[in-house]
N, C-alpha and C. Protein backbone atom coordinates (compact mmCIF):
# COMPACT_ATOMS: atom_id res chain seq x y z
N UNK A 1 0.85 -1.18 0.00
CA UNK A 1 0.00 0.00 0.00
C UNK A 1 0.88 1.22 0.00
N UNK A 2 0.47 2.26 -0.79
CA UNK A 2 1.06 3.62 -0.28
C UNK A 2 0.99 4.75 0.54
N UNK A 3 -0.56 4.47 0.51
CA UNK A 3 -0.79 5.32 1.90
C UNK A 3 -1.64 4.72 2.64
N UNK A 4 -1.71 5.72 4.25
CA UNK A 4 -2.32 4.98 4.95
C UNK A 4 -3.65 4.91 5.28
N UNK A 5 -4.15 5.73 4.36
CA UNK A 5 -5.74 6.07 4.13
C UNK A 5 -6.29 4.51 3.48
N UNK A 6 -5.08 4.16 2.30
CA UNK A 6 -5.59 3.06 1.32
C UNK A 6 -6.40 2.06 2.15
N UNK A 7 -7.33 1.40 2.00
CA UNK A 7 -7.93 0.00 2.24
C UNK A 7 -8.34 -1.32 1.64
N UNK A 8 -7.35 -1.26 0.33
CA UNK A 8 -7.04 -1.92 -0.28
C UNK A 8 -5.15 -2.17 -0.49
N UNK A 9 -4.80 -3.24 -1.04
CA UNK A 9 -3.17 -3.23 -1.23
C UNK A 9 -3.17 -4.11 -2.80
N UNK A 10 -1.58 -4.14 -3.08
CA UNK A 10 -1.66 -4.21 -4.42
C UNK A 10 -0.53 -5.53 -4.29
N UNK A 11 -0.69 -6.55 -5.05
CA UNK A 11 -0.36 -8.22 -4.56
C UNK A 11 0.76 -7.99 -5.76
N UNK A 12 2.17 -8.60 -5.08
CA UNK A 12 3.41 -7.96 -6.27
C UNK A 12 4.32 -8.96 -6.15
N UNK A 13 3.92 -10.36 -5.54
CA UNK A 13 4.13 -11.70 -5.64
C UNK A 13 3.93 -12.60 -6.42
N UNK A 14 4.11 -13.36 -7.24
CA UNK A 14 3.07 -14.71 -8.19
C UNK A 14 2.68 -15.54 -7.16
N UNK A 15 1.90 -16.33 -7.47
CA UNK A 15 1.33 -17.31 -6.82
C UNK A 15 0.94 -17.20 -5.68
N UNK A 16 0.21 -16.12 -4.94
CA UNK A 16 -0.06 -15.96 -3.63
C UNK A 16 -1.52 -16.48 -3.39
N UNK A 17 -1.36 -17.08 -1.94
CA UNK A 17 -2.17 -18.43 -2.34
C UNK A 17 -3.01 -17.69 -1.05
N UNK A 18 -3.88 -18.91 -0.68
CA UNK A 18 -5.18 -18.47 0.28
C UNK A 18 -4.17 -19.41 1.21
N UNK A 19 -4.44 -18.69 2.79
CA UNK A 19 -3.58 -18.95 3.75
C UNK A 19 -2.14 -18.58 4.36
N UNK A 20 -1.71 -17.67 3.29
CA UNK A 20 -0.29 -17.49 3.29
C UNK A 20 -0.17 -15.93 4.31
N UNK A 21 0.15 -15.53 5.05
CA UNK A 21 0.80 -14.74 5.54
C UNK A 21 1.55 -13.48 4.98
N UNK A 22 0.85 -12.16 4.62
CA UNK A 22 2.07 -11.19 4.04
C UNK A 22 3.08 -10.28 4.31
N UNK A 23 4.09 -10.08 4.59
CA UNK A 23 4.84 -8.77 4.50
C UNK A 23 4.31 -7.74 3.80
N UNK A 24 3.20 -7.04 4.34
CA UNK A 24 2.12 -5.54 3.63
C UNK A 24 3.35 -4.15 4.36
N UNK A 25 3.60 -3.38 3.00
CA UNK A 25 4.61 -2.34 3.50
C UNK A 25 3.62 -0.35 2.88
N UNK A 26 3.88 -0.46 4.22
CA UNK A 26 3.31 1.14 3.60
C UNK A 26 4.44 2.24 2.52
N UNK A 27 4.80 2.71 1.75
CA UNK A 27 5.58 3.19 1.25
C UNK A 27 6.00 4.49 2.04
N UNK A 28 4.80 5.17 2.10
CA UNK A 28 4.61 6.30 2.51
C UNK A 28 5.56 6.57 3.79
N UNK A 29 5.67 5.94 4.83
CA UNK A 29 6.65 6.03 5.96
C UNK A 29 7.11 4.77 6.26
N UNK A 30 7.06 3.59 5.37
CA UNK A 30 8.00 2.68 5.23
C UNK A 30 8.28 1.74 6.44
N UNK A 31 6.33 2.18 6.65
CA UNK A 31 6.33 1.18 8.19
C UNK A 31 5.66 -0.75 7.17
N UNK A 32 5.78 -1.53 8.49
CA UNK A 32 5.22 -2.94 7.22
C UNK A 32 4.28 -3.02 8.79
N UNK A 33 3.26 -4.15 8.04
CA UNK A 33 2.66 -5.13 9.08
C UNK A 33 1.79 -6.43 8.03
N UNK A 34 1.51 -7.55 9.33
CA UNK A 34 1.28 -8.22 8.28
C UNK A 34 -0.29 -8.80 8.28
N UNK A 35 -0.63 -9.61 6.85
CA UNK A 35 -2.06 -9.56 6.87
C UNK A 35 -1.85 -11.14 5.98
N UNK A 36 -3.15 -11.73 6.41
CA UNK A 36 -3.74 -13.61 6.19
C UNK A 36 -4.33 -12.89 4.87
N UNK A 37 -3.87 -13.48 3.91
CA UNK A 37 -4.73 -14.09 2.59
C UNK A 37 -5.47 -14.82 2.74
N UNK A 38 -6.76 -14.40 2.65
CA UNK A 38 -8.20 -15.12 2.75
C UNK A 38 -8.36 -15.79 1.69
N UNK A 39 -7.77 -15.61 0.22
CA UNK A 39 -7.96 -15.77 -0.80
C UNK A 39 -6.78 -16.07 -1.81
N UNK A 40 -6.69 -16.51 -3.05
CA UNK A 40 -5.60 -16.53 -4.03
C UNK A 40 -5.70 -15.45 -4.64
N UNK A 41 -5.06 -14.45 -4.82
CA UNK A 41 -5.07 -13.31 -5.44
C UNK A 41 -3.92 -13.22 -6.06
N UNK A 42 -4.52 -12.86 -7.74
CA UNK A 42 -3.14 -12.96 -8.59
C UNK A 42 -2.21 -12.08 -8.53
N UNK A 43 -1.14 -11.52 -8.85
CA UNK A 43 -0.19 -10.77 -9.20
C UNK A 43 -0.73 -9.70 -10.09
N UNK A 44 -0.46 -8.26 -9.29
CA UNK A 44 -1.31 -7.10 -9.90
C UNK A 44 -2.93 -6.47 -9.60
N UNK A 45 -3.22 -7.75 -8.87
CA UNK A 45 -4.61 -7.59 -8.41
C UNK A 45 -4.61 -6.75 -7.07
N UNK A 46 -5.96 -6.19 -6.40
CA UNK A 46 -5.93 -5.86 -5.25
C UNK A 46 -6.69 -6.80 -4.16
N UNK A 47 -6.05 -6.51 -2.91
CA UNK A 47 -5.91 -7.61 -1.73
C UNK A 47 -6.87 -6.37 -0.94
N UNK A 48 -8.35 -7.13 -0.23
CA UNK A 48 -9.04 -5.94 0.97
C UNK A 48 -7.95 -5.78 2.05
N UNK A 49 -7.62 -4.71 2.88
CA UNK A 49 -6.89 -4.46 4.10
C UNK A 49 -7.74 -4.69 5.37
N UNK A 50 -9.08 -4.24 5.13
CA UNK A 50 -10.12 -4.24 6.02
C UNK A 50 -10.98 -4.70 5.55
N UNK A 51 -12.24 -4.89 6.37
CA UNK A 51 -13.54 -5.46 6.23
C UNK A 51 -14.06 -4.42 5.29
N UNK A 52 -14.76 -4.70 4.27
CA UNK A 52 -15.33 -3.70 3.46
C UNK A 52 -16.88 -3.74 2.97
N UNK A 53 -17.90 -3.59 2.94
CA UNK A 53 -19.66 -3.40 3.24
C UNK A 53 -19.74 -2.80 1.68
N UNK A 54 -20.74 -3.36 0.95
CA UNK A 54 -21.28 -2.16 0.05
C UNK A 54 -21.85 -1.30 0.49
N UNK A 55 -20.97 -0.06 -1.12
CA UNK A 55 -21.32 1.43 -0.76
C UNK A 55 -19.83 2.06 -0.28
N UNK A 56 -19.40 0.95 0.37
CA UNK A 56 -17.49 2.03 1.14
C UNK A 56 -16.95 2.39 -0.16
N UNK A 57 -16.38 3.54 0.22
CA UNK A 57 -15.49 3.91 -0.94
C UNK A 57 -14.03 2.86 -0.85
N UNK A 58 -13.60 2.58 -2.17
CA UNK A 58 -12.30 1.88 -2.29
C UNK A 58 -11.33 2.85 -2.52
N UNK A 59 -9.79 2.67 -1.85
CA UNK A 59 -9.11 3.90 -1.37
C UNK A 59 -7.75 2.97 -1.72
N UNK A 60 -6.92 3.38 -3.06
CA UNK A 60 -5.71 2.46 -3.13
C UNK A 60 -4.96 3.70 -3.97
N UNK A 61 -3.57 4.10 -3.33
CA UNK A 61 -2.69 5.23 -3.43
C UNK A 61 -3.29 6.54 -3.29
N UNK A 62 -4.15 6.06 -2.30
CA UNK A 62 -4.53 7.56 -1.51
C UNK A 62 -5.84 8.43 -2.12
N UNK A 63 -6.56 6.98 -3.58
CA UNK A 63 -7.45 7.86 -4.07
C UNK A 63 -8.92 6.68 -4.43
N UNK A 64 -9.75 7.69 -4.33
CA UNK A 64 -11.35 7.17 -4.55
C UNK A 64 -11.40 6.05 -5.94
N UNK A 65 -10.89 5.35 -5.96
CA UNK A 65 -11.11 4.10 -7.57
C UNK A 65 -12.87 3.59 -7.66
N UNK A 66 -13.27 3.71 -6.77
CA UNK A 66 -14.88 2.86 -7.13
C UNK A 66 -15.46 2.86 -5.26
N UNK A 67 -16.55 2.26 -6.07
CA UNK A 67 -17.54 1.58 -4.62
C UNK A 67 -17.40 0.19 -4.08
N UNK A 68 -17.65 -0.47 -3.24
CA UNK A 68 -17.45 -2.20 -2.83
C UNK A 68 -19.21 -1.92 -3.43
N UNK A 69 -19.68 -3.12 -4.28
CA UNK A 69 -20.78 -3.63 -4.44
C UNK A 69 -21.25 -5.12 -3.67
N UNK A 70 -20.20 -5.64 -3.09
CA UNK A 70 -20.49 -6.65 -2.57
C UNK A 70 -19.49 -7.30 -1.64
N UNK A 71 -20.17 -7.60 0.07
CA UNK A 71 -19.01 -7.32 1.04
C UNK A 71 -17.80 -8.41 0.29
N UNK A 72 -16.56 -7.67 1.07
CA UNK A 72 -15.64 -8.22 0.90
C UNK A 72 -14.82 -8.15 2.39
N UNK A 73 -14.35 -9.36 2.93
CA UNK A 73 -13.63 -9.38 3.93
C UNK A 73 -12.03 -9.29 4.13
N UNK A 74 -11.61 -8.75 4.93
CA UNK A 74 -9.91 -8.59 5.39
C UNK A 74 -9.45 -9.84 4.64
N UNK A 75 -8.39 -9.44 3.74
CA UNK A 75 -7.89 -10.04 3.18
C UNK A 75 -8.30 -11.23 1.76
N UNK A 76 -9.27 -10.44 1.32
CA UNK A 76 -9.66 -11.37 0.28
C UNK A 76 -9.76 -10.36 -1.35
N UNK A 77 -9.67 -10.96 -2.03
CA UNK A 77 -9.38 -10.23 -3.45
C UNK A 77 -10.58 -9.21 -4.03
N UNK A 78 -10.01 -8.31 -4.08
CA UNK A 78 -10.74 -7.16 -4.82
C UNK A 78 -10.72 -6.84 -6.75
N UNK A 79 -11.84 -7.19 -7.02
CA UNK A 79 -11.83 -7.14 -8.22
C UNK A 79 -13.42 -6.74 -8.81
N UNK A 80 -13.14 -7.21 -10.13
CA UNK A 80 -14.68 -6.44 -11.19
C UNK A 80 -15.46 -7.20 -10.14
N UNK A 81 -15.75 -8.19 -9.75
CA UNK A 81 -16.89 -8.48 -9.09
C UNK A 81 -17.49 -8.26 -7.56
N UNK A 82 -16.30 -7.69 -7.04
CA UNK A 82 -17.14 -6.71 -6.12
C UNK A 82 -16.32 -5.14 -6.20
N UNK A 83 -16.33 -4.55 -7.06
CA UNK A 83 -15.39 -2.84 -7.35
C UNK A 83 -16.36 -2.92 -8.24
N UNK A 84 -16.98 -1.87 -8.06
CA UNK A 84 -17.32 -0.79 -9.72
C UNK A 84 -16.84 0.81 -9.62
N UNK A 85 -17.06 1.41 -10.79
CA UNK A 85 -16.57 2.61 -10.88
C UNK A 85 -17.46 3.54 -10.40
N UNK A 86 -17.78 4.61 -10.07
CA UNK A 86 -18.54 5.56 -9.23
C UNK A 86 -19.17 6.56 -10.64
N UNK A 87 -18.47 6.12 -11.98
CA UNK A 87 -18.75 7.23 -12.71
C UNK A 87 -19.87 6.89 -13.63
N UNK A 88 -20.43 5.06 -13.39
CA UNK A 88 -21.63 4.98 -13.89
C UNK A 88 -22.70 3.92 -13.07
């Protein structure tokens, strides 16, 4: 993640599997902590940080990307099927 607003993170591993344990690093002040993969999430994709409800805004490098349409829990993959865009 880059900042610490984000509540989403960005998966920069291959093969990261459901169960695995991460090294999550903030850029921004270059603090880390770590977070359970709920899920397999590919390389490039985004990983939830927190519990997320439809309707929350999604927050990854400090900026508004879409809405959650459908909950998503700490640590499980964020994608088209629960993110849409806010602009339609």
């Amino acid at each position: 993640m880059h900042d610490r607003r984000d509540n989403v993170g960005v998966v920069v591993v291959e093969g990261l599997a459901a169960g695995t344990t991460m090294l999550c690093v903030v850029t921004a002040d270059d603090s880390d902590f770590r977070l359970l993969a709920a899920a397999a999430v590919p390389i490039g994709h985004k990983i939830a940080l927190a519990d997320l409800k439809p309707g929350d805004t999604v927050v990854k490098y400090g900026h508004d990307i879409g809405r959650v349409v459908a909950p998503v829990a700490r640590g499980e993959h964020v994608h088209v099927h629960n993110l849409k865009t806010k602009r339609w």
